[in-house]
C-alpha atoms as a PDB file:
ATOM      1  CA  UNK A   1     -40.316 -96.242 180.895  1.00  0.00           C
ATOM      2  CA  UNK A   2     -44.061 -94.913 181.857  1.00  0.00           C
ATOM      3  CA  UNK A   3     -42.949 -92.946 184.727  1.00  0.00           C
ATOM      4  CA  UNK A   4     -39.960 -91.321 183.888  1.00  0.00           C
ATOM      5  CA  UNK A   5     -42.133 -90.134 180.403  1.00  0.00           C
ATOM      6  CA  UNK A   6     -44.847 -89.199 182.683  1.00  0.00           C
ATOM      7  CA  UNK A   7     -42.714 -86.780 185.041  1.00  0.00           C
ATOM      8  CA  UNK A   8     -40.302 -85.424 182.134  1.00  0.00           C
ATOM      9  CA  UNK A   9     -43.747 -84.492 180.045  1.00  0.00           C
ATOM     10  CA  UNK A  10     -45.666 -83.165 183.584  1.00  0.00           C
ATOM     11  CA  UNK A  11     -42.350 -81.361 184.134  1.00  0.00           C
ATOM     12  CA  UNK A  12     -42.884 -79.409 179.866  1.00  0.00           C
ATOM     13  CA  UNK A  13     -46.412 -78.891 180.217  1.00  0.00           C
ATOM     14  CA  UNK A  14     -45.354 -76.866 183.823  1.00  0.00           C
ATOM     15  CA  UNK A  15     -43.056 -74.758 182.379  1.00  0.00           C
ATOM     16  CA  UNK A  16     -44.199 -74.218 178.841  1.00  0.00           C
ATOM     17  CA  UNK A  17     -47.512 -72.968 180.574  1.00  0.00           C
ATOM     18  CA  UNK A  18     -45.447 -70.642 182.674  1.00  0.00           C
ATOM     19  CA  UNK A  19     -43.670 -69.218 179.464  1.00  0.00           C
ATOM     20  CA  UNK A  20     -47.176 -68.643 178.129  1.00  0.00           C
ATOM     21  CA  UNK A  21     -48.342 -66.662 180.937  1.00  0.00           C
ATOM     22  CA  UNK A  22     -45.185 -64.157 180.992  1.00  0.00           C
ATOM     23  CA  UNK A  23     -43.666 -65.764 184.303  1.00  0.00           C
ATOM     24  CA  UNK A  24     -40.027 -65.887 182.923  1.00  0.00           C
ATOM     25  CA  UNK A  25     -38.657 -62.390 182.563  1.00  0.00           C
ATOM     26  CA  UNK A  26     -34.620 -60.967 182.363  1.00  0.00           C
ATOM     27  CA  UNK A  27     -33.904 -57.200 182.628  1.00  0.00           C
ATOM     28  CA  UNK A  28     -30.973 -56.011 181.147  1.00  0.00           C
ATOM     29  CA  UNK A  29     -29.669 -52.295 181.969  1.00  0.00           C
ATOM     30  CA  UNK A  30     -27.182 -50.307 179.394  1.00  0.00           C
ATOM     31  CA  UNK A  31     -25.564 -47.739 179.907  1.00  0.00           C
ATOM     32  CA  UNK A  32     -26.579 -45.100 177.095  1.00  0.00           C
ATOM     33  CA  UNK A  33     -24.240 -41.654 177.882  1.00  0.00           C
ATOM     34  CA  UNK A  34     -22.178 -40.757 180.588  1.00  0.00           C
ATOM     35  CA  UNK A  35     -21.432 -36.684 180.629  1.00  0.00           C
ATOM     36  CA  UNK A  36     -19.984 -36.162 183.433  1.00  0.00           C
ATOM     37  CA  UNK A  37     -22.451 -36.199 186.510  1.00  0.00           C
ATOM     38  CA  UNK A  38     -25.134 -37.099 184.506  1.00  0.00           C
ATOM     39  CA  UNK A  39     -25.427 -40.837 183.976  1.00  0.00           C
ATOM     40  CA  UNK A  40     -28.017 -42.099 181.518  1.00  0.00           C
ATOM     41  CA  UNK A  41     -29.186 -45.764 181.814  1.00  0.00           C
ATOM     42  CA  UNK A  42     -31.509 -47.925 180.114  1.00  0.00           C
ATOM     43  CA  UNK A  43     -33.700 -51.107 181.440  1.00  0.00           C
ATOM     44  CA  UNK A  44     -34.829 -53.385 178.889  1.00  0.00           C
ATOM     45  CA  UNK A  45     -37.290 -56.488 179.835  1.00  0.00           C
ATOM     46  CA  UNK A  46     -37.755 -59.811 177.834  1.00  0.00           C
ATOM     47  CA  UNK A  47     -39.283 -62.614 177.886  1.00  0.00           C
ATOM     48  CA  UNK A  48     -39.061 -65.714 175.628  1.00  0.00           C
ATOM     49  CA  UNK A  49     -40.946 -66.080 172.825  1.00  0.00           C
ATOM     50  CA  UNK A  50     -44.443 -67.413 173.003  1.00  0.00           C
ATOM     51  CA  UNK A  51     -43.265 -70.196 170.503  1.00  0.00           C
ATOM     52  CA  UNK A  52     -41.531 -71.580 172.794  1.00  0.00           C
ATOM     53  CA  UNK A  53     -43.640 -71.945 175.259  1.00  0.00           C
ATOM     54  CA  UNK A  54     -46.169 -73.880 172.868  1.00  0.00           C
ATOM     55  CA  UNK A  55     -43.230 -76.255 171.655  1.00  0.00           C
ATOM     56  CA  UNK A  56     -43.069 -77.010 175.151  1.00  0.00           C
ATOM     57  CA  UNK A  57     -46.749 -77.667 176.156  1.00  0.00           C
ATOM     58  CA  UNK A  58     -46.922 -79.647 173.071  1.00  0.00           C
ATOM     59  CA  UNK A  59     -43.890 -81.993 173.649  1.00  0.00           C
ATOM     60  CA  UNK A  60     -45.106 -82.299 177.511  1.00  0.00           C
ATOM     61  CA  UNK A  61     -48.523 -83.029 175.819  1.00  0.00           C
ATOM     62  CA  UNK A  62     -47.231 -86.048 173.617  1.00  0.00           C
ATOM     63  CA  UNK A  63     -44.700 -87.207 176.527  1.00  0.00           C
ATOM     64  CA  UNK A  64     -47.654 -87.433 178.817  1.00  0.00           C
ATOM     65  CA  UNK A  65     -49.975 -88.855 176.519  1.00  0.00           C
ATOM     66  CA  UNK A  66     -46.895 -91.738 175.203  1.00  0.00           C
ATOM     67  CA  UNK A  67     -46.157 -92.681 179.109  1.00  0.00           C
ATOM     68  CA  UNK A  68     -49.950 -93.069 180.086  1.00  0.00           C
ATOM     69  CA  UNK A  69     -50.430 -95.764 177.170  1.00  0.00           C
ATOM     70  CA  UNK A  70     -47.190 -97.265 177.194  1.00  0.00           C
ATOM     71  CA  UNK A  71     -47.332-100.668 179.459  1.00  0.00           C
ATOM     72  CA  UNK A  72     -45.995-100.723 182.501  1.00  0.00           C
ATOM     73  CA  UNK A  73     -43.201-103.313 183.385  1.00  0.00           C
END
């Protein structure tokens, strides 16, 4: 049980601390008019919420923390 809740909570703190820093990005492009041989497009970039990226760290954090004192069998 220690190592498998030390790797899963390593694994949380890794990429809740990448959603913090702004790693994790999707661009979406729409199509806004079409008239004839004009094409107008738009790109639109997100990233997850900041929130989530603490929920993370914070689970890793407590996942960590419950596999180092747990005893090892």
């Amino acid at each position: 049980m220690r190592t498998p809740a030390l790797i899963v909570g390593a694994l949380l703190l890794i990429f809740g601390g990448l959603i913090l820093t702004g790693v994790f990005k999707t661009q979406t492009t729409e199509k806004v008019a079409d008239i004839g041989p004009l094409e107008i497009t738009k790109t639109e970039t997100k990233s997850p919420p900041l929130n989530y990226g603490w929920i993370l760290v914070g689970v890793g954090a407590i996942a960590v923390v419950a596999g180092a004192l747990s005893k090892k069998k």
